[in-house]
PDB file of N, CA and C in Angstrom:
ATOM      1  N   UNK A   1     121.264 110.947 122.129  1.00  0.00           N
ATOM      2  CA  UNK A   1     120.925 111.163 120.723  1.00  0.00           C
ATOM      3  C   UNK A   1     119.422 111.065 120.569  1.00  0.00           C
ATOM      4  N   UNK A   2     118.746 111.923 120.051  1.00  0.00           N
ATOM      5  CA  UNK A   2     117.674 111.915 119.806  1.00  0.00           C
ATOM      6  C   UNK A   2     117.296 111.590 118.549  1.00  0.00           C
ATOM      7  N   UNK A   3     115.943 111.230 117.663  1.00  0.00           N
ATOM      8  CA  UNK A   3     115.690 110.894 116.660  1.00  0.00           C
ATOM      9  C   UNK A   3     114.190 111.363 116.171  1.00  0.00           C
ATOM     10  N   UNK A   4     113.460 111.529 115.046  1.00  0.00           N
ATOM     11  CA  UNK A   4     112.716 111.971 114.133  1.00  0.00           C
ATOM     12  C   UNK A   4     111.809 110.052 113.780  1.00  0.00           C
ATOM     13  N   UNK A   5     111.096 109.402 113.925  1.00  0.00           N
ATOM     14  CA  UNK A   5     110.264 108.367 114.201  1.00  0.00           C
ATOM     15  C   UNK A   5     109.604 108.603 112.698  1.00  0.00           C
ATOM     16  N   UNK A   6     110.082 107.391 111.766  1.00  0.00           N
ATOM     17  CA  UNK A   6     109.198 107.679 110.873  1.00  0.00           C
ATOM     18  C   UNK A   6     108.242 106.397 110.440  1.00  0.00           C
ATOM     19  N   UNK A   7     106.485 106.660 110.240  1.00  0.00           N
ATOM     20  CA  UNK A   7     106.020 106.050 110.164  1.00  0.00           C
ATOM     21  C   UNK A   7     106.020 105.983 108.679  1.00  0.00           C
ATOM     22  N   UNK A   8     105.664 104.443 108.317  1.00  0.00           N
ATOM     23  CA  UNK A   8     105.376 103.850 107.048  1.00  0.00           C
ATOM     24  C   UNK A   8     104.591 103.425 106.474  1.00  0.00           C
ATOM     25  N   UNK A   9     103.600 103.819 105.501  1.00  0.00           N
ATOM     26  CA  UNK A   9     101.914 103.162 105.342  1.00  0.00           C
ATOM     27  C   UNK A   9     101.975 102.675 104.128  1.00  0.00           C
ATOM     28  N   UNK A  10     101.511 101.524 103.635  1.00  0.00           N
ATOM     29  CA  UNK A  10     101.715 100.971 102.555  1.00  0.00           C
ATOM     30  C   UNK A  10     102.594 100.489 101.850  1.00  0.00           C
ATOM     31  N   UNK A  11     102.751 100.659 100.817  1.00  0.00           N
ATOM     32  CA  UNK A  11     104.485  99.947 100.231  1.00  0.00           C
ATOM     33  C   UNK A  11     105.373 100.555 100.655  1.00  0.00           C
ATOM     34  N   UNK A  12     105.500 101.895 101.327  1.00  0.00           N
ATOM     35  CA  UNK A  12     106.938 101.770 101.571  1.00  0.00           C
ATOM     36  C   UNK A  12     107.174 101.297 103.376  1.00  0.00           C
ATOM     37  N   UNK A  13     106.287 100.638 103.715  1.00  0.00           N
ATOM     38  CA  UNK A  13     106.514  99.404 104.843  1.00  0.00           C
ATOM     39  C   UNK A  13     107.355  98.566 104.665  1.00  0.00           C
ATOM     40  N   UNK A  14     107.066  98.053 103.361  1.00  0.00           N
ATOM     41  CA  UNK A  14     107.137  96.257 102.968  1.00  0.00           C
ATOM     42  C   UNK A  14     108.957  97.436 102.470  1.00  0.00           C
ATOM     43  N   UNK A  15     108.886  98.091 101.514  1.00  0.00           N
ATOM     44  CA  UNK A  15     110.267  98.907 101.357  1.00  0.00           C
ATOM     45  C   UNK A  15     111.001  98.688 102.755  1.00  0.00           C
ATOM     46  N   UNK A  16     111.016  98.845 103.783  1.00  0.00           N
ATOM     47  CA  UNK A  16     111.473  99.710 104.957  1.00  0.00           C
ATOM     48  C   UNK A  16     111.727  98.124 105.560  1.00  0.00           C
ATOM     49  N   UNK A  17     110.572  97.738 105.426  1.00  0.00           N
ATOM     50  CA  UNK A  17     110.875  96.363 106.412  1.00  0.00           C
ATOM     51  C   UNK A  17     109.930  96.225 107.392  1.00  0.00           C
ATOM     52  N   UNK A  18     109.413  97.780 107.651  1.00  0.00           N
ATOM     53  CA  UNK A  18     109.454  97.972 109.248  1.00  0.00           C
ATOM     54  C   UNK A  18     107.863  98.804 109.022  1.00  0.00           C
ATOM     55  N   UNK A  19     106.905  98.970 109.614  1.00  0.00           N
ATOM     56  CA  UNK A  19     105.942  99.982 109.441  1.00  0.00           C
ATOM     57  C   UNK A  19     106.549 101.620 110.327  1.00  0.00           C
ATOM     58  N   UNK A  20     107.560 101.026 111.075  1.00  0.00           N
ATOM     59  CA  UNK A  20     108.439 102.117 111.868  1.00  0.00           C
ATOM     60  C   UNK A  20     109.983 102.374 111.624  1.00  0.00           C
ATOM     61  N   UNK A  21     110.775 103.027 111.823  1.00  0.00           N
ATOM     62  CA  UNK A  21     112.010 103.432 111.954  1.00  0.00           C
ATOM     63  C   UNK A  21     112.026 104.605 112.569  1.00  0.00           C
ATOM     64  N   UNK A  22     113.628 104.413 113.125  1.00  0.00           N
ATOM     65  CA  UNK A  22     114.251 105.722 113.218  1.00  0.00           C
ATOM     66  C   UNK A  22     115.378 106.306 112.573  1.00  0.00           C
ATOM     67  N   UNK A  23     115.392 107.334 112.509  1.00  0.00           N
ATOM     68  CA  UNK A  23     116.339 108.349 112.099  1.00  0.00           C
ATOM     69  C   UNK A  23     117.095 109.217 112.926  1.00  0.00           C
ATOM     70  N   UNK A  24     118.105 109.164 113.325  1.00  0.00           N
ATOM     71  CA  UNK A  24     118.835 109.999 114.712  1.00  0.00           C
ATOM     72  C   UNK A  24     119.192 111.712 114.370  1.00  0.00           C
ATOM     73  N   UNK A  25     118.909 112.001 114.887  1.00  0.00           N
ATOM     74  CA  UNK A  25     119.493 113.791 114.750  1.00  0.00           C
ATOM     75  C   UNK A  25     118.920 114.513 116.603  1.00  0.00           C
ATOM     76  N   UNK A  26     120.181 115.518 116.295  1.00  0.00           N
ATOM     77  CA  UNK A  26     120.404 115.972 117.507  1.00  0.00           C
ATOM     78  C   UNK A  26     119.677 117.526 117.447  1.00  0.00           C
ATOM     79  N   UNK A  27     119.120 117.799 116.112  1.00  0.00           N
ATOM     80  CA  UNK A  27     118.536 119.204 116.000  1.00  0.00           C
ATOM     81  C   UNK A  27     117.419 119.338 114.966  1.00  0.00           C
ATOM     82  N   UNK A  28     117.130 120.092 113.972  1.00  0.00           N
ATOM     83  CA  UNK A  28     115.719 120.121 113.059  1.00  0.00           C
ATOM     84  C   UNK A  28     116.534 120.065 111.867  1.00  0.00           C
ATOM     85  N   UNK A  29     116.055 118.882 110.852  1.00  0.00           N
ATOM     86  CA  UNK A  29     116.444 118.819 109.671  1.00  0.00           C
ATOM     87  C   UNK A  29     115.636 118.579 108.351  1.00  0.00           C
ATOM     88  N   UNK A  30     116.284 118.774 107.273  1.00  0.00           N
ATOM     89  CA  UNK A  30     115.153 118.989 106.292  1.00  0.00           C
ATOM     90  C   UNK A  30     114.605 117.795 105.543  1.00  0.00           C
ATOM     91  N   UNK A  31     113.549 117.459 105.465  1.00  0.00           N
ATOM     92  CA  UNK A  31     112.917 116.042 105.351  1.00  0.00           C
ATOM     93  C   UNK A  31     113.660 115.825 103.974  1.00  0.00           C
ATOM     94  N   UNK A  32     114.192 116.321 103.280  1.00  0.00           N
ATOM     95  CA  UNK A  32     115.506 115.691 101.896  1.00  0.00           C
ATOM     96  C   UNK A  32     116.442 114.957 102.915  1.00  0.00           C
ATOM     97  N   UNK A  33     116.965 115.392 104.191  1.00  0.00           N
ATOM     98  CA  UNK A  33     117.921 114.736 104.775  1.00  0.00           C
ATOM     99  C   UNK A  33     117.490 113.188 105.439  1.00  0.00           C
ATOM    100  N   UNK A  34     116.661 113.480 105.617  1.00  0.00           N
ATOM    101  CA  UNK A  34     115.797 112.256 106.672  1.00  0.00           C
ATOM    102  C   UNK A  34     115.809 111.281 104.924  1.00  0.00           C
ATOM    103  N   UNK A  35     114.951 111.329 104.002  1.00  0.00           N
ATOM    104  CA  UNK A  35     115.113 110.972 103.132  1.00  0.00           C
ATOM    105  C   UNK A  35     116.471 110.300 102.500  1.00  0.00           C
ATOM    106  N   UNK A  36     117.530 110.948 102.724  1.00  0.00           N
ATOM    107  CA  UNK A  36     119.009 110.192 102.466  1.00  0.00           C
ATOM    108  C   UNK A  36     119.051 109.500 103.407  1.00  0.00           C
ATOM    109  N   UNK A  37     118.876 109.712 104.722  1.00  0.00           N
ATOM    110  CA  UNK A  37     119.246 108.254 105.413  1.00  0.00           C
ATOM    111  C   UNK A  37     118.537 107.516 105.037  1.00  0.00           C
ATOM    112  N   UNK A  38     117.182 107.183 104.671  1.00  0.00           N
ATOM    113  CA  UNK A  38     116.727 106.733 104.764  1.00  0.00           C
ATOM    114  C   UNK A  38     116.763 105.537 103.745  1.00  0.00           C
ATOM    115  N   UNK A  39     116.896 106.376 102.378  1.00  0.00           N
ATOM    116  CA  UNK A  39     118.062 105.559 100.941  1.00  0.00           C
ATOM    117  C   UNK A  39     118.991 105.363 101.219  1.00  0.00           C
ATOM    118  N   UNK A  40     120.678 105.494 102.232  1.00  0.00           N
ATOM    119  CA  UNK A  40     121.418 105.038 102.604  1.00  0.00           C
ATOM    120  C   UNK A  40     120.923 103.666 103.344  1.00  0.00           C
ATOM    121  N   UNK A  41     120.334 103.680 104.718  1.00  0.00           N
ATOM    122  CA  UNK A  41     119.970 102.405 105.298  1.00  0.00           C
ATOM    123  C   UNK A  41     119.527 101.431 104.635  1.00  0.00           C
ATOM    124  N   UNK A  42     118.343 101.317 103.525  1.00  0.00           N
ATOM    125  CA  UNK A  42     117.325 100.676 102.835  1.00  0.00           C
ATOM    126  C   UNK A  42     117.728 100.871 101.855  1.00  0.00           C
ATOM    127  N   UNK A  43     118.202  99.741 100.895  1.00  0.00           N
ATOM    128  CA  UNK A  43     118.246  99.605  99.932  1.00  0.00           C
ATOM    129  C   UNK A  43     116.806  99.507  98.569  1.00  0.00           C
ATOM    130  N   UNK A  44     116.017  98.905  99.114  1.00  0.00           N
ATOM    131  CA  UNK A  44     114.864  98.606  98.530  1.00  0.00           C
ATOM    132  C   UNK A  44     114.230 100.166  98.508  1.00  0.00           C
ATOM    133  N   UNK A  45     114.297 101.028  99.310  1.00  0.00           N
ATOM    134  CA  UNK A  45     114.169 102.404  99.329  1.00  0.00           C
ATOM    135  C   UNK A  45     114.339 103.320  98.507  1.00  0.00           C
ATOM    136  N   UNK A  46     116.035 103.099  99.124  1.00  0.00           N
ATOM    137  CA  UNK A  46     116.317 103.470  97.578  1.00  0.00           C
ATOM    138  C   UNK A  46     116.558 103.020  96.038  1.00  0.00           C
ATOM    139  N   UNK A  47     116.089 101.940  95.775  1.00  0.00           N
ATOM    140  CA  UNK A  47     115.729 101.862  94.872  1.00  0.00           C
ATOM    141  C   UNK A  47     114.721 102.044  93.978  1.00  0.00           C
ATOM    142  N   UNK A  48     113.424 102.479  94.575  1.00  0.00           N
ATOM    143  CA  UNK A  48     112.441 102.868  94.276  1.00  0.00           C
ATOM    144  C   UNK A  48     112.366 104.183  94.570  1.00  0.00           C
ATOM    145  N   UNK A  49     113.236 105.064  95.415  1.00  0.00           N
ATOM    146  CA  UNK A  49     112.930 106.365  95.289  1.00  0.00           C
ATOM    147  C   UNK A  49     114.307 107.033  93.898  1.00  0.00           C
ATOM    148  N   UNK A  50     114.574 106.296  93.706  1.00  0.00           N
ATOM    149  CA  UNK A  50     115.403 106.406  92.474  1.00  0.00           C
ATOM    150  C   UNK A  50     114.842 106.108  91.337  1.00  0.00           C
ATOM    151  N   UNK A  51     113.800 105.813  91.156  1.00  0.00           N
ATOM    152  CA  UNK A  51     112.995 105.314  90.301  1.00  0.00           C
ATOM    153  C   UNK A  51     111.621 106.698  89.797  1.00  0.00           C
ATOM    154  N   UNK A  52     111.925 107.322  90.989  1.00  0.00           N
ATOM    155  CA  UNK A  52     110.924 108.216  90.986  1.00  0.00           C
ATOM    156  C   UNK A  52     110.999 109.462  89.942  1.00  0.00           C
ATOM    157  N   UNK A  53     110.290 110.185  89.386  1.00  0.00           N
ATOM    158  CA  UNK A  53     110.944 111.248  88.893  1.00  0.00           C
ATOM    159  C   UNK A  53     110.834 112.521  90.388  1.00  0.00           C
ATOM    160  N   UNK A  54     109.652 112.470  90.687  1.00  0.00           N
ATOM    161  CA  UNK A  54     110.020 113.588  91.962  1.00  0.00           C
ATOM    162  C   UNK A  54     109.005 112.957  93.058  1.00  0.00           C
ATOM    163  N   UNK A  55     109.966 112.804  93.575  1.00  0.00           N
ATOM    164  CA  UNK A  55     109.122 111.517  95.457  1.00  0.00           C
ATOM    165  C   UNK A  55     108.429 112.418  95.806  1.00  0.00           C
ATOM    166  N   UNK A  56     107.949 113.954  95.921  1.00  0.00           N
ATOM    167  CA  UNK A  56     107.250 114.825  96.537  1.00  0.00           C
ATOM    168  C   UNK A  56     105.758 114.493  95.697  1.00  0.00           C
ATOM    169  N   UNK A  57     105.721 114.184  94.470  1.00  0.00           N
ATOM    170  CA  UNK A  57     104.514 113.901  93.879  1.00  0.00           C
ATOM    171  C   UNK A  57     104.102 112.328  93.959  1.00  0.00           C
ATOM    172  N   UNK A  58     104.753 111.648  94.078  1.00  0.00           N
ATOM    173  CA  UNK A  58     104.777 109.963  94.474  1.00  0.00           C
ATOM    174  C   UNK A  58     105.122 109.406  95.967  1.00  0.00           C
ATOM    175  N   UNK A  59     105.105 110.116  97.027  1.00  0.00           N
ATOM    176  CA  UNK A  59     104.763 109.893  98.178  1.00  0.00           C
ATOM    177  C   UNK A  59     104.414 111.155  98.731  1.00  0.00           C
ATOM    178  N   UNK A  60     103.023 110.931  99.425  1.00  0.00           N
ATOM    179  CA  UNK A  60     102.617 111.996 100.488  1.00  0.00           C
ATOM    180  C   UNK A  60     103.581 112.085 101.735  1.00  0.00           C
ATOM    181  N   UNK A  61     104.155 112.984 102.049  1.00  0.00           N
ATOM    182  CA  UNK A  61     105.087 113.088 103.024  1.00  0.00           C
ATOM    183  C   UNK A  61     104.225 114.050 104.499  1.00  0.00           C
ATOM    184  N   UNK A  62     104.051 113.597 105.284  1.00  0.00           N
ATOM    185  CA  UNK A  62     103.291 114.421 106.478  1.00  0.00           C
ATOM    186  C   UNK A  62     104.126 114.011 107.480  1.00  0.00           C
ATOM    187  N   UNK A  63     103.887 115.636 108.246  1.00  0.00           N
ATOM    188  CA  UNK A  63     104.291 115.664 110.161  1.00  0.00           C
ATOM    189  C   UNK A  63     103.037 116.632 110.886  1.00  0.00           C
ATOM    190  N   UNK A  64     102.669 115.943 111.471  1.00  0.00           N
ATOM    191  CA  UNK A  64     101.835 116.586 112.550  1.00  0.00           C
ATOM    192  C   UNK A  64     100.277 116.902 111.562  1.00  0.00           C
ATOM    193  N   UNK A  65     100.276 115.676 110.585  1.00  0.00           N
ATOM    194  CA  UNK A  65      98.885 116.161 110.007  1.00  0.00           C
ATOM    195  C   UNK A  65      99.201 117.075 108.513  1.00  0.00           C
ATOM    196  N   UNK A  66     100.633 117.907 108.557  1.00  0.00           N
ATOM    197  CA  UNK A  66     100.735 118.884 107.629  1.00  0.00           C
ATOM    198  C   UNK A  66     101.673 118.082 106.265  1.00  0.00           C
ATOM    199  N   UNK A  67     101.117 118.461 105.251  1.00  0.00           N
ATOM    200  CA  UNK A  67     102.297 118.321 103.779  1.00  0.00           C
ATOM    201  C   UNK A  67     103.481 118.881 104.119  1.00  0.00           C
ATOM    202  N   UNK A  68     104.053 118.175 103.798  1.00  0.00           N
ATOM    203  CA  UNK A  68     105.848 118.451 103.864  1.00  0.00           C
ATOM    204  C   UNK A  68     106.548 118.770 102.806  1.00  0.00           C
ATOM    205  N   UNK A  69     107.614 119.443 102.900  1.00  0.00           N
ATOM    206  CA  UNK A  69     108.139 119.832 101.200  1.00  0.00           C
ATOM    207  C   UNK A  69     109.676 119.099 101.292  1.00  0.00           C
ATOM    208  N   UNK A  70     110.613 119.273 100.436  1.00  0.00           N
ATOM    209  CA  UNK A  70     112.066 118.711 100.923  1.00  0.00           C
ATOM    210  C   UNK A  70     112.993 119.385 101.575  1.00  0.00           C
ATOM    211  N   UNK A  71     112.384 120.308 101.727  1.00  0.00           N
ATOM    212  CA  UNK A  71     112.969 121.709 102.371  1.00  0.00           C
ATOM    213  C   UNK A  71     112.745 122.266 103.738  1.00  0.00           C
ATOM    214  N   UNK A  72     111.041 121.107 104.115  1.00  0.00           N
ATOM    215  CA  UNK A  72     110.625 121.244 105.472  1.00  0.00           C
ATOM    216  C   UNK A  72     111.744 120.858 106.741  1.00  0.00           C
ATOM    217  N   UNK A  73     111.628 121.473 107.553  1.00  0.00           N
ATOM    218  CA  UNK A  73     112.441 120.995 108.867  1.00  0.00           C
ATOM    219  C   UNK A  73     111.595 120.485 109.523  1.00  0.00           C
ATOM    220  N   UNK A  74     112.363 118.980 110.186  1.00  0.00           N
ATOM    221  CA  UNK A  74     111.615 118.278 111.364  1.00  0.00           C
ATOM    222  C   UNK A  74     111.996 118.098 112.510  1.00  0.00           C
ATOM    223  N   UNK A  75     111.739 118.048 113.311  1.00  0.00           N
ATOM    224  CA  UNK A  75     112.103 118.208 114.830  1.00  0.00           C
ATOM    225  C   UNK A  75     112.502 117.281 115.314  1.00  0.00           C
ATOM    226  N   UNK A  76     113.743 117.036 116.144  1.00  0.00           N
ATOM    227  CA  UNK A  76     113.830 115.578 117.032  1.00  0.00           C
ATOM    228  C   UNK A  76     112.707 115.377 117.971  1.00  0.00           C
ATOM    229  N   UNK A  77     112.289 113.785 117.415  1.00  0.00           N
ATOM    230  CA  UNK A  77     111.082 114.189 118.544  1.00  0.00           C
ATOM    231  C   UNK A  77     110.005 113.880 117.860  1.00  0.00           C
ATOM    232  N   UNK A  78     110.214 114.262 116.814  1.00  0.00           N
ATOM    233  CA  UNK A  78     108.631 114.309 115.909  1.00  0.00           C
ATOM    234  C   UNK A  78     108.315 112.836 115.087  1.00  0.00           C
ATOM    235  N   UNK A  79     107.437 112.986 114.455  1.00  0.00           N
ATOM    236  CA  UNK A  79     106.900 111.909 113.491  1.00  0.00           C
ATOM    237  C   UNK A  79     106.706 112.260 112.714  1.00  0.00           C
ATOM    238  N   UNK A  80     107.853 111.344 111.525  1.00  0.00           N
ATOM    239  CA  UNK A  80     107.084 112.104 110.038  1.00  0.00           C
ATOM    240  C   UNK A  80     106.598 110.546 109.423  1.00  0.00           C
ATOM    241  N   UNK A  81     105.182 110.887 108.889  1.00  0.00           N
ATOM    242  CA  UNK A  81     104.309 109.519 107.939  1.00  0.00           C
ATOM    243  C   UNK A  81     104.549 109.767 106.601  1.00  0.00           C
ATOM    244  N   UNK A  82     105.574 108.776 105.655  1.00  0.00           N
ATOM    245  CA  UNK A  82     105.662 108.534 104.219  1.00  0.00           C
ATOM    246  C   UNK A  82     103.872 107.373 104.038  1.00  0.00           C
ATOM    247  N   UNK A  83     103.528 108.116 103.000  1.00  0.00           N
ATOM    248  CA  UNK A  83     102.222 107.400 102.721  1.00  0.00           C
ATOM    249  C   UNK A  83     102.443 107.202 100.895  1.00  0.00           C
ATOM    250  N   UNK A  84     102.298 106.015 100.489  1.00  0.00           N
ATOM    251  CA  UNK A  84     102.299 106.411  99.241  1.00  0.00           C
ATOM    252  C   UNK A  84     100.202 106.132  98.523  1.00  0.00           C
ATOM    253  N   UNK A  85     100.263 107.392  97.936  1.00  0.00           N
ATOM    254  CA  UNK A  85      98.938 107.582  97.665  1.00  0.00           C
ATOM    255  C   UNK A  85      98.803 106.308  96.585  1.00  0.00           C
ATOM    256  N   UNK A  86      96.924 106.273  97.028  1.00  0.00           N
ATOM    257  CA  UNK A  86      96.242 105.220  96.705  1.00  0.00           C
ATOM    258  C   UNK A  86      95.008 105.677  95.465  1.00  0.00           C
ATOM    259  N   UNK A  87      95.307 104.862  94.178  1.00  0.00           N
ATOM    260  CA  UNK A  87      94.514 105.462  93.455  1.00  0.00           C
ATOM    261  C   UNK A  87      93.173 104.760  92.673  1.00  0.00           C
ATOM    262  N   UNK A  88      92.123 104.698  92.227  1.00  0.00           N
ATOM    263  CA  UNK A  88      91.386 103.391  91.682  1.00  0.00           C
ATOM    264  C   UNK A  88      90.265 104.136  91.853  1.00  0.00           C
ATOM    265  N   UNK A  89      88.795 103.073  91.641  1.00  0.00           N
ATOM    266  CA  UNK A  89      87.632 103.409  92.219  1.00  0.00           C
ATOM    267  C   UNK A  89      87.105 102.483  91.612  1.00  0.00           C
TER     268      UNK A  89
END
């Protein structure tokens, strides 16, 4: 079984538990899916991505450097970084 490695920067670390996880898949799936496991496993997850009106504008979602949509496919194998943007000055 292979898996999709997702890194965690900022609050949704302390969410996750973990600054890392995995997610298992045996082929390319669409980062909405990675996303349900990810609210299935983690409760604290999902509770705050339930909170969201649209997680695509309230977390930066990247693989390989690139913006991700919910529709993007990710590769077993790959790394996708949830970042939630930082705002102030």
């Amino acid at each position: 079984m292979q898996a999709v490695t997702i890194k965690a920067i900022g609050y949704i670390s302390s969410l996750l538990g973990s600054s890392e996880v995995m997610v298992a898949c045996d082929y390319p799936v669409p980062v909405s899916t990675i996303l349900d496991e990810l609210r299935s496993k983690y409760p604290l997850f999902s509770k705050y991505a339930g909170q969201l009106e649209n997680i695509e504008e309230s977390v930066l979602i990247l693989a390989d450097g690139r913006d991700m949509q919910l529709d993007s496919l990710v590769e077993p194998g790959k790394q996708l970084v949830l970042v939630t943007p930082v705002s102030g000055g």
